[in-house]
C-alpha atoms as a PDB file:
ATOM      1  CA  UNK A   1      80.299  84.854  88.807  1.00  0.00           C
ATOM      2  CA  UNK A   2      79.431  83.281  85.668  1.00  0.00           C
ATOM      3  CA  UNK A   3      79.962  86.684  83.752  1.00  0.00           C
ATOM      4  CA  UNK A   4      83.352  87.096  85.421  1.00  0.00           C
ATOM      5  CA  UNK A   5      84.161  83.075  84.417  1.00  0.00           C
ATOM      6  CA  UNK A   6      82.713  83.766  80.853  1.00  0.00           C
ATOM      7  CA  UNK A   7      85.127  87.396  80.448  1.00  0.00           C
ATOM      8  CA  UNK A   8      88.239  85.610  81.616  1.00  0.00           C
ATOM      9  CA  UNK A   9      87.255  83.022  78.537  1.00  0.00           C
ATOM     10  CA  UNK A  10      86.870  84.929  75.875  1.00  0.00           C
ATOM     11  CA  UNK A  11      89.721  87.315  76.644  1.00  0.00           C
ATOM     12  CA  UNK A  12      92.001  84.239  76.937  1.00  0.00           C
ATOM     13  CA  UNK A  13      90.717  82.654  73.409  1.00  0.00           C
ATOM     14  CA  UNK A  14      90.611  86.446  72.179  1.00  0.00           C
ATOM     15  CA  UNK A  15      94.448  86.275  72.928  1.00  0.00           C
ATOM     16  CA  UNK A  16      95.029  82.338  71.478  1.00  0.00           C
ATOM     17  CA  UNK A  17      92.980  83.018  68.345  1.00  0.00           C
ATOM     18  CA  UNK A  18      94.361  86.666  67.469  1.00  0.00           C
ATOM     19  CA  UNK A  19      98.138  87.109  68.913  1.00  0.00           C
ATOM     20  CA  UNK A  20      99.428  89.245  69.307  1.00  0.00           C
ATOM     21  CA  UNK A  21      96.439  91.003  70.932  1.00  0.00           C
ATOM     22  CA  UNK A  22      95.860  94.107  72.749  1.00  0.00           C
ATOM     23  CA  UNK A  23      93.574  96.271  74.841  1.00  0.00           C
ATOM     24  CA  UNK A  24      92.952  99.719  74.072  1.00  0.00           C
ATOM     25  CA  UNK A  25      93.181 101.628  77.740  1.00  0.00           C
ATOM     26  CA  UNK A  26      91.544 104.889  78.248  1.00  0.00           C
ATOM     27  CA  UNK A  27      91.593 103.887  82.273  1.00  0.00           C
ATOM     28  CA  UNK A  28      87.880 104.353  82.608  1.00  0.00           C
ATOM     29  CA  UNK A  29      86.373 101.706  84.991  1.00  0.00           C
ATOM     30  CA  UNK A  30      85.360  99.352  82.449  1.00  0.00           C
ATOM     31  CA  UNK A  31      89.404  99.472  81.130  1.00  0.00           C
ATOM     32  CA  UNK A  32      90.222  98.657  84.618  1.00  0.00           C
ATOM     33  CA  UNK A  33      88.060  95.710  85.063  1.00  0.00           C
ATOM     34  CA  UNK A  34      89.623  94.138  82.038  1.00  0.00           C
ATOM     35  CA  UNK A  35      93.529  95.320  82.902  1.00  0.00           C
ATOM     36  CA  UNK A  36      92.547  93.656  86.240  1.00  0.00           C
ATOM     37  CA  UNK A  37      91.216  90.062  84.495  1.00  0.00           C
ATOM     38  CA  UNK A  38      94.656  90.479  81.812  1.00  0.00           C
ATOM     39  CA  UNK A  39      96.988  90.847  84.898  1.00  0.00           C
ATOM     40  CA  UNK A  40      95.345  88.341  87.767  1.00  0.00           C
ATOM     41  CA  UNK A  41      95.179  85.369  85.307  1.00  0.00           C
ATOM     42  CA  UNK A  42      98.552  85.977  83.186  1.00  0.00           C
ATOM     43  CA  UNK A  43      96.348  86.501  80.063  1.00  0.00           C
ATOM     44  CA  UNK A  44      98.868  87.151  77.379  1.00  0.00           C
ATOM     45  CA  UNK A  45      96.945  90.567  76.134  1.00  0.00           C
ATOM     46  CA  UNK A  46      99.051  93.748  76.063  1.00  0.00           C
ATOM     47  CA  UNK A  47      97.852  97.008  76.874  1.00  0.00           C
ATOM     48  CA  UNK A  48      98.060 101.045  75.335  1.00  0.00           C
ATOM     49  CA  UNK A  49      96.638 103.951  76.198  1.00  0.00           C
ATOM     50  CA  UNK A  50      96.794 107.078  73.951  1.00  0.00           C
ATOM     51  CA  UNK A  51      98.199 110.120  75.430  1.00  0.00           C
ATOM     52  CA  UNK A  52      96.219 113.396  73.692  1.00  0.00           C
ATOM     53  CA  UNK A  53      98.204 115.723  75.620  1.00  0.00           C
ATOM     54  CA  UNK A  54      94.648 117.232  77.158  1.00  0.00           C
ATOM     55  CA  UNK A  55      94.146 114.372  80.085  1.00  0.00           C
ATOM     56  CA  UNK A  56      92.983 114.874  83.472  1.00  0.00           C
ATOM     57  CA  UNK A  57      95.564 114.724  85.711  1.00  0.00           C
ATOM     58  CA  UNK A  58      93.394 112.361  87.672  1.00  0.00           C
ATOM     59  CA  UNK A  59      93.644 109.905  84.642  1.00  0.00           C
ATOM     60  CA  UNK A  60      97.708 110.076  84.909  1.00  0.00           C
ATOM     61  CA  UNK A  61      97.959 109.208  88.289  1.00  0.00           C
ATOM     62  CA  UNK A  62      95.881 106.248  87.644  1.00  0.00           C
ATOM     63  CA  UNK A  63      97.843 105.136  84.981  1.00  0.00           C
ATOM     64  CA  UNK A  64     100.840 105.776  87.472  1.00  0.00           C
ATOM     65  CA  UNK A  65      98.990 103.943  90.124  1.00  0.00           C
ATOM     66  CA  UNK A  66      98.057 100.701  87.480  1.00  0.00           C
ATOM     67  CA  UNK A  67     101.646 100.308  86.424  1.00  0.00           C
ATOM     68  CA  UNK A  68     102.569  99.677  90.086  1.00  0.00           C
ATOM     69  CA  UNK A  69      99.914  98.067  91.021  1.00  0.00           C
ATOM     70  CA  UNK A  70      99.952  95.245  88.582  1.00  0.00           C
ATOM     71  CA  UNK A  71     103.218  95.652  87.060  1.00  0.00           C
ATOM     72  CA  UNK A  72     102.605  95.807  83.434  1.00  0.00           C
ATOM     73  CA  UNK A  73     104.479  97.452  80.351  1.00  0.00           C
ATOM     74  CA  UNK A  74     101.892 100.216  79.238  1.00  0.00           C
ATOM     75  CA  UNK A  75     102.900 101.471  75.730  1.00  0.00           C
ATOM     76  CA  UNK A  76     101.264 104.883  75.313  1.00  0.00           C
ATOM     77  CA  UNK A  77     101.227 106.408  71.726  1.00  0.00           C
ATOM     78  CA  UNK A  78     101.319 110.369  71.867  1.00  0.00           C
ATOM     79  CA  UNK A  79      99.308 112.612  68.642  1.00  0.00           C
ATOM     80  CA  UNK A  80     101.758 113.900  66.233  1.00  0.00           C
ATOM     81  CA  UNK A  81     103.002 117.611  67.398  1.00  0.00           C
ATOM     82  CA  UNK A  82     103.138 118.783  64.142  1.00  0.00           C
ATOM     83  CA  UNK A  83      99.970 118.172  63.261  1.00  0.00           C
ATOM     84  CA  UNK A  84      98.714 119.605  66.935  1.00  0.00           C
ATOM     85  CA  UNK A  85     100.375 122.626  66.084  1.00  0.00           C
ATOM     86  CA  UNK A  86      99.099 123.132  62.567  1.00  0.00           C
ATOM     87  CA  UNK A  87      95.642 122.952  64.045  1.00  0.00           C
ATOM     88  CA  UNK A  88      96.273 125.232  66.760  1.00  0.00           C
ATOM     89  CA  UNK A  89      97.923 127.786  64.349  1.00  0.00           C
ATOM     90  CA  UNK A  90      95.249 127.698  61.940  1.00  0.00           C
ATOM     91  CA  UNK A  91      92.173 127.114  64.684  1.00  0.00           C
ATOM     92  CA  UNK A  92      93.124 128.367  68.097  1.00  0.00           C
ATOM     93  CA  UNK A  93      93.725 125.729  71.179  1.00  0.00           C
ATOM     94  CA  UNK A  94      89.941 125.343  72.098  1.00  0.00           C
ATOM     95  CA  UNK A  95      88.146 125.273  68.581  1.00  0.00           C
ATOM     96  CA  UNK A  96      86.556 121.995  69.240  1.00  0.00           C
ATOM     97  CA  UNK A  97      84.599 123.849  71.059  1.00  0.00           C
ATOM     98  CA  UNK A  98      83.311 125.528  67.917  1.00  0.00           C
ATOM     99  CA  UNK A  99      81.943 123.246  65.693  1.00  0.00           C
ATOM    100  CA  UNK A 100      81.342 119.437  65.643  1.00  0.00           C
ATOM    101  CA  UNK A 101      84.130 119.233  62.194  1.00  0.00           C
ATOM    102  CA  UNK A 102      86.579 121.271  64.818  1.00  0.00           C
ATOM    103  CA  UNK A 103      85.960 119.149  66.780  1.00  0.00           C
ATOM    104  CA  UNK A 104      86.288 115.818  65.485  1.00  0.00           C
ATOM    105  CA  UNK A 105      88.930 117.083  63.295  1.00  0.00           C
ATOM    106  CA  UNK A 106      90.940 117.168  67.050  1.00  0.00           C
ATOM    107  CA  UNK A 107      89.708 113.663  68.115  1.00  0.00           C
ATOM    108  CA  UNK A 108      91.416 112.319  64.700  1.00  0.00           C
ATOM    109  CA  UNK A 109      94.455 114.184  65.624  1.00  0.00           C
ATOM    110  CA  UNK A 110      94.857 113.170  68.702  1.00  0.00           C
ATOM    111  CA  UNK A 111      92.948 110.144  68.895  1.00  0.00           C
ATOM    112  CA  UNK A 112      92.580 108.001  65.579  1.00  0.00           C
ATOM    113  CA  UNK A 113      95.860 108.504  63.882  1.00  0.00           C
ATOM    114  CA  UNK A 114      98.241 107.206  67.090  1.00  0.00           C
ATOM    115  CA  UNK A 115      95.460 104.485  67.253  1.00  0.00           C
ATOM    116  CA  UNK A 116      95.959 103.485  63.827  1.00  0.00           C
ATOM    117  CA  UNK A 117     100.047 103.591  64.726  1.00  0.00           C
ATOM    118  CA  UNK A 118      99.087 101.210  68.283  1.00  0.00           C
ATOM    119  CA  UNK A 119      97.116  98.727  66.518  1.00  0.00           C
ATOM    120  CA  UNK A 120      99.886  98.139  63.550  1.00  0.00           C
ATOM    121  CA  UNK A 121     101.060  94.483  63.364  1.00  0.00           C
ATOM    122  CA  UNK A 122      98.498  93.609  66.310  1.00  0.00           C
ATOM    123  CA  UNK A 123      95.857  90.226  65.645  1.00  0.00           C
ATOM    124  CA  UNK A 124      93.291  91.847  67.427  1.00  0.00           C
ATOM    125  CA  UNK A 125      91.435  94.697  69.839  1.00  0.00           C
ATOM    126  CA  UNK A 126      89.668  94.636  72.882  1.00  0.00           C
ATOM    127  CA  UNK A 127      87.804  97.540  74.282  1.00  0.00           C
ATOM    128  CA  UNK A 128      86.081  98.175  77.439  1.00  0.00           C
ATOM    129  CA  UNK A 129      82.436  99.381  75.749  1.00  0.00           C
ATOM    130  CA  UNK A 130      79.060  98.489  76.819  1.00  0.00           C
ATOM    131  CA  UNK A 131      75.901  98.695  75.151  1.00  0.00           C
ATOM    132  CA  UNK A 132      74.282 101.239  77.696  1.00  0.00           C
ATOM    133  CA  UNK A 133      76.881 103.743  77.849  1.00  0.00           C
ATOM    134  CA  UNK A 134      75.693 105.552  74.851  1.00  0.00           C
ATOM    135  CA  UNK A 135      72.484 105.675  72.173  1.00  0.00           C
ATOM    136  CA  UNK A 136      75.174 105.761  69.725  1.00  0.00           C
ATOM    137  CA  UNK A 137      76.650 102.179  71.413  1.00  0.00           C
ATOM    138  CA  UNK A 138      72.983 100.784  71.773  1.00  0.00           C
ATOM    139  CA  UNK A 139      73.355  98.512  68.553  1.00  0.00           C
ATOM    140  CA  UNK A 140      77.296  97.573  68.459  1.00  0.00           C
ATOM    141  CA  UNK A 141      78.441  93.898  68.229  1.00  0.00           C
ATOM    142  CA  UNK A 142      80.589  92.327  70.788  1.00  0.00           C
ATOM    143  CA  UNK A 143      82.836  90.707  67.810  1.00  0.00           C
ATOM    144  CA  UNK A 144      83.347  93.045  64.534  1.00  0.00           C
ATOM    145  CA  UNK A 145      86.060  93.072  61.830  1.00  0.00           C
ATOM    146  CA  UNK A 146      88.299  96.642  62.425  1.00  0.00           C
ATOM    147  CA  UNK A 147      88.167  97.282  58.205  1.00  0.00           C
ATOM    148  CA  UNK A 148      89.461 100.787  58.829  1.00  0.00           C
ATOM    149  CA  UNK A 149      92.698  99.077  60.787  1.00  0.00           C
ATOM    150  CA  UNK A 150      92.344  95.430  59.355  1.00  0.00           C
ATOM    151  CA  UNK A 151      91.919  93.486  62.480  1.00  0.00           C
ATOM    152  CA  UNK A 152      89.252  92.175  65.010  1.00  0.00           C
ATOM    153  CA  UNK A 153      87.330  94.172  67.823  1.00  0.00           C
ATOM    154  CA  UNK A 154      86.302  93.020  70.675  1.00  0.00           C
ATOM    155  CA  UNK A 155      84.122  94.409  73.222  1.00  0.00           C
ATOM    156  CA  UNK A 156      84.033  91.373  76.043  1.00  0.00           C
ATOM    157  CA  UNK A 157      81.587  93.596  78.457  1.00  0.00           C
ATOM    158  CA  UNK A 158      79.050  95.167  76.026  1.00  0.00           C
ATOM    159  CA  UNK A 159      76.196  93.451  77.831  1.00  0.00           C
ATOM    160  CA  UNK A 160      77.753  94.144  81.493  1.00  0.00           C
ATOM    161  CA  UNK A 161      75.794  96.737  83.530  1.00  0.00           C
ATOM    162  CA  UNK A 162      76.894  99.384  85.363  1.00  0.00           C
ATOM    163  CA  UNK A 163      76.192  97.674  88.372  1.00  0.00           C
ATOM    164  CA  UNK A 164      78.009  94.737  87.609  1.00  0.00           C
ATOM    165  CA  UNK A 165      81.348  96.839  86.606  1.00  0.00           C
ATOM    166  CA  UNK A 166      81.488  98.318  90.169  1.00  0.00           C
ATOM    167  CA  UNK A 167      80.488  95.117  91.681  1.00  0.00           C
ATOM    168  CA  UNK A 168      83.968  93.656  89.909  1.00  0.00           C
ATOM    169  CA  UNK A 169      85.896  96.766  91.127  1.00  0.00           C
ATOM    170  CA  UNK A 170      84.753  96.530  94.897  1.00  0.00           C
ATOM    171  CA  UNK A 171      84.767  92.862  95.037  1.00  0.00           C
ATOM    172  CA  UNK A 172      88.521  92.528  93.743  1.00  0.00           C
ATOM    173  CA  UNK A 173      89.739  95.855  94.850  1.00  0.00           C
ATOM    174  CA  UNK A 174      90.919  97.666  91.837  1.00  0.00           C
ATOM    175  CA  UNK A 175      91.887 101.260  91.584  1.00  0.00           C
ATOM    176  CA  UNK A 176      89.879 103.298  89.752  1.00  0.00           C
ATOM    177  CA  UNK A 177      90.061 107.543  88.484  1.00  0.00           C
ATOM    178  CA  UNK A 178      88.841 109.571  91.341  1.00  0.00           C
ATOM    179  CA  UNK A 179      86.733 111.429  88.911  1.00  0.00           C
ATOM    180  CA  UNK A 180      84.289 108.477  88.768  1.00  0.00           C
ATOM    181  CA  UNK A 181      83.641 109.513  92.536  1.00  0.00           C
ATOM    182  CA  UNK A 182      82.977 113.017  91.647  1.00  0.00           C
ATOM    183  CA  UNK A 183      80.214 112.742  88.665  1.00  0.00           C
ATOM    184  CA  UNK A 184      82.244 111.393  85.973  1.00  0.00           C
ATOM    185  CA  UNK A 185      80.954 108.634  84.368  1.00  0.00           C
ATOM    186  CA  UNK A 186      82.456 108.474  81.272  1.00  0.00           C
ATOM    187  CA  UNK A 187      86.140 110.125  81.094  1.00  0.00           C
ATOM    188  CA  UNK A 188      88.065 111.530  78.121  1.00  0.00           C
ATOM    189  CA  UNK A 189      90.113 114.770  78.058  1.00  0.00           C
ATOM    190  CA  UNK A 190      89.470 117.037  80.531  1.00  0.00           C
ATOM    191  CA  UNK A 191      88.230 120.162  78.636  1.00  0.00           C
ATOM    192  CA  UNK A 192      85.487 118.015  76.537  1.00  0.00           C
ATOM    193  CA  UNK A 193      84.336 116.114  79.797  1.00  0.00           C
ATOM    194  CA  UNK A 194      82.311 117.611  82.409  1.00  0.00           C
ATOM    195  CA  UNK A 195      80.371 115.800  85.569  1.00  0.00           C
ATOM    196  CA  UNK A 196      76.882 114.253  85.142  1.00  0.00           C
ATOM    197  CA  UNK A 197      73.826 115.671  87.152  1.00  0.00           C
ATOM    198  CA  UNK A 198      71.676 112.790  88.859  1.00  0.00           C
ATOM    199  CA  UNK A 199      69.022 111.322  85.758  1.00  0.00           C
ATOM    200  CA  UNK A 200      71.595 112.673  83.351  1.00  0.00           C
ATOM    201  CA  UNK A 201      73.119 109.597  80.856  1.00  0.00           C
ATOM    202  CA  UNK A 202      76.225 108.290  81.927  1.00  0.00           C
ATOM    203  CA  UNK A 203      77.353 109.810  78.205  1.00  0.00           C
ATOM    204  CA  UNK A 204      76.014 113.097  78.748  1.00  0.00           C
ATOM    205  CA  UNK A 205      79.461 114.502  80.257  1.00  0.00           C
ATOM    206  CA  UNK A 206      81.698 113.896  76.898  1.00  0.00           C
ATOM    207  CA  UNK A 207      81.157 116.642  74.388  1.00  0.00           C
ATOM    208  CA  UNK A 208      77.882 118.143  76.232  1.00  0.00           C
ATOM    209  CA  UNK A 209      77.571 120.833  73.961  1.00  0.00           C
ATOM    210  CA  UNK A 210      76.621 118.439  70.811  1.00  0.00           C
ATOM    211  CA  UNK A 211      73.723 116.809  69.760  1.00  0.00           C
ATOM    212  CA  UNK A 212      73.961 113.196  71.843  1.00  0.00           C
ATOM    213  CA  UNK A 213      73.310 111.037  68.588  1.00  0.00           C
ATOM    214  CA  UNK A 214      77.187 112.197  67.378  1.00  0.00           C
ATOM    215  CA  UNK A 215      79.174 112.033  70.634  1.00  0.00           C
ATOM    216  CA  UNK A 216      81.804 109.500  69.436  1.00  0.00           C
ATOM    217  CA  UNK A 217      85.303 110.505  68.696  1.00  0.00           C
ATOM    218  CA  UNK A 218      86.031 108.309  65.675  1.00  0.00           C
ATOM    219  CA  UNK A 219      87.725 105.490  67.748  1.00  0.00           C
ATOM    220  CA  UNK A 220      84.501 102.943  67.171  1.00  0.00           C
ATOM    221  CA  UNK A 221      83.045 104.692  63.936  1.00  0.00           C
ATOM    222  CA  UNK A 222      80.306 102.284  62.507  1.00  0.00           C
ATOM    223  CA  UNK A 223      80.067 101.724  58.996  1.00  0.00           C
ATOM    224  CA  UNK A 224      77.368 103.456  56.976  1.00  0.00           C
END
């Protein structure tokens, strides 16, 4: 209980000290524990997701499912089609698949440019990351300065465990993606995310085909 007291503190000085803040929703379990602590206690936080176009449908009905569950205005920011179709033109639909530049060159498409558009004119972001998710999360802070988007970052569960995430879900009933029953971990669009086998890391699913030490998309790059 005193991590659950402690999360519904900082998110509510996260939102005094930095409005107007937001959380950045990808609807993975950790995103639901904190949409579940924003709605329950009236925190003023607003929420986005960003739409690539390439989602599990599991992951819409979810956010389908959240919106009438707990009522609240999801914005969702789509990629730019132009630039979608340039890449497809010049690359072919599945070149991420190709090379690890294909492939992030997609992520910023569809990923860091509409976040850079969410996160205009905001005080401050919150994200659902935990240290153990990933090697490359092992060393983040819980409080950094966005210099890319010139605002704050917050990660309010980067020293919750696994455990203690599903513990919150069960114990207060929140919905969850139906993929998380069926191996998947960690969720992101469906062709770059794959189930886990048992001793696998909960990371190993996203972008399997790389080298683990670069599986990030550019959303939480880390300075040099």
């Amino acid at each position: 209980m005193e991590k659950i007291e402690a999360l519904r503190n900082t998110l509510e000085n996260i939102a005094m000290s930095h409005a107007p803040a937001c959380l950045a929703s990808s609807f993975g379990v950790e995103d639901m524990v904190l949409i579940d602590m924003i709605a329950r206690h009236g925190i003023p936080v607003s929420v986005f997701t960003l739409d690539t176009g390439r989602l599990p449908e599991e992951t819409y009905q979810l956010m389908q499912k959240t919106r009438q569950r707990y009522g609240l205005e999801i914005e969702v920011y789509f990629p730019k089609a132009g630039s979608i179709e340039a890449y497809a033109e010049r690359n072919g639909p599945n070149a991420f698949y190709d090379s690890v530049e294909l492939r992030k060159t997609c992520c910023q498409i569809r990923k860091v440019e509409p976040l850079s558009r969410a996160l205009k004119g905001k005080g401050a972001w919150i994200t659902g990351m935990r240290r153990q998710q990933s090697p490359t999360r092992s060393d983040l802070a819980d409080a950094v300065y966005d210099e890319d988007n010139g605002l704050h970052k917050y990660s309010p569960l980067l020293e919750w465990s696994e455990t203690e995430v599903w513990n919150y879900i069960r114990m207060q009933n929140v919905p969850y993606n139906d993929l998380h029953d069926r191996g998947y971990p960690s969720i992101g669009c469906a062709p770059c995310t794959r189930a886990i086998t048992r001793g696998e890391d909960i990371r190993a699913g996203r972008w399997w085909w790389e080298e683990a030490s670069g599986r990030e998309c550019g959303l939480h790059r880390k300075k040099a």
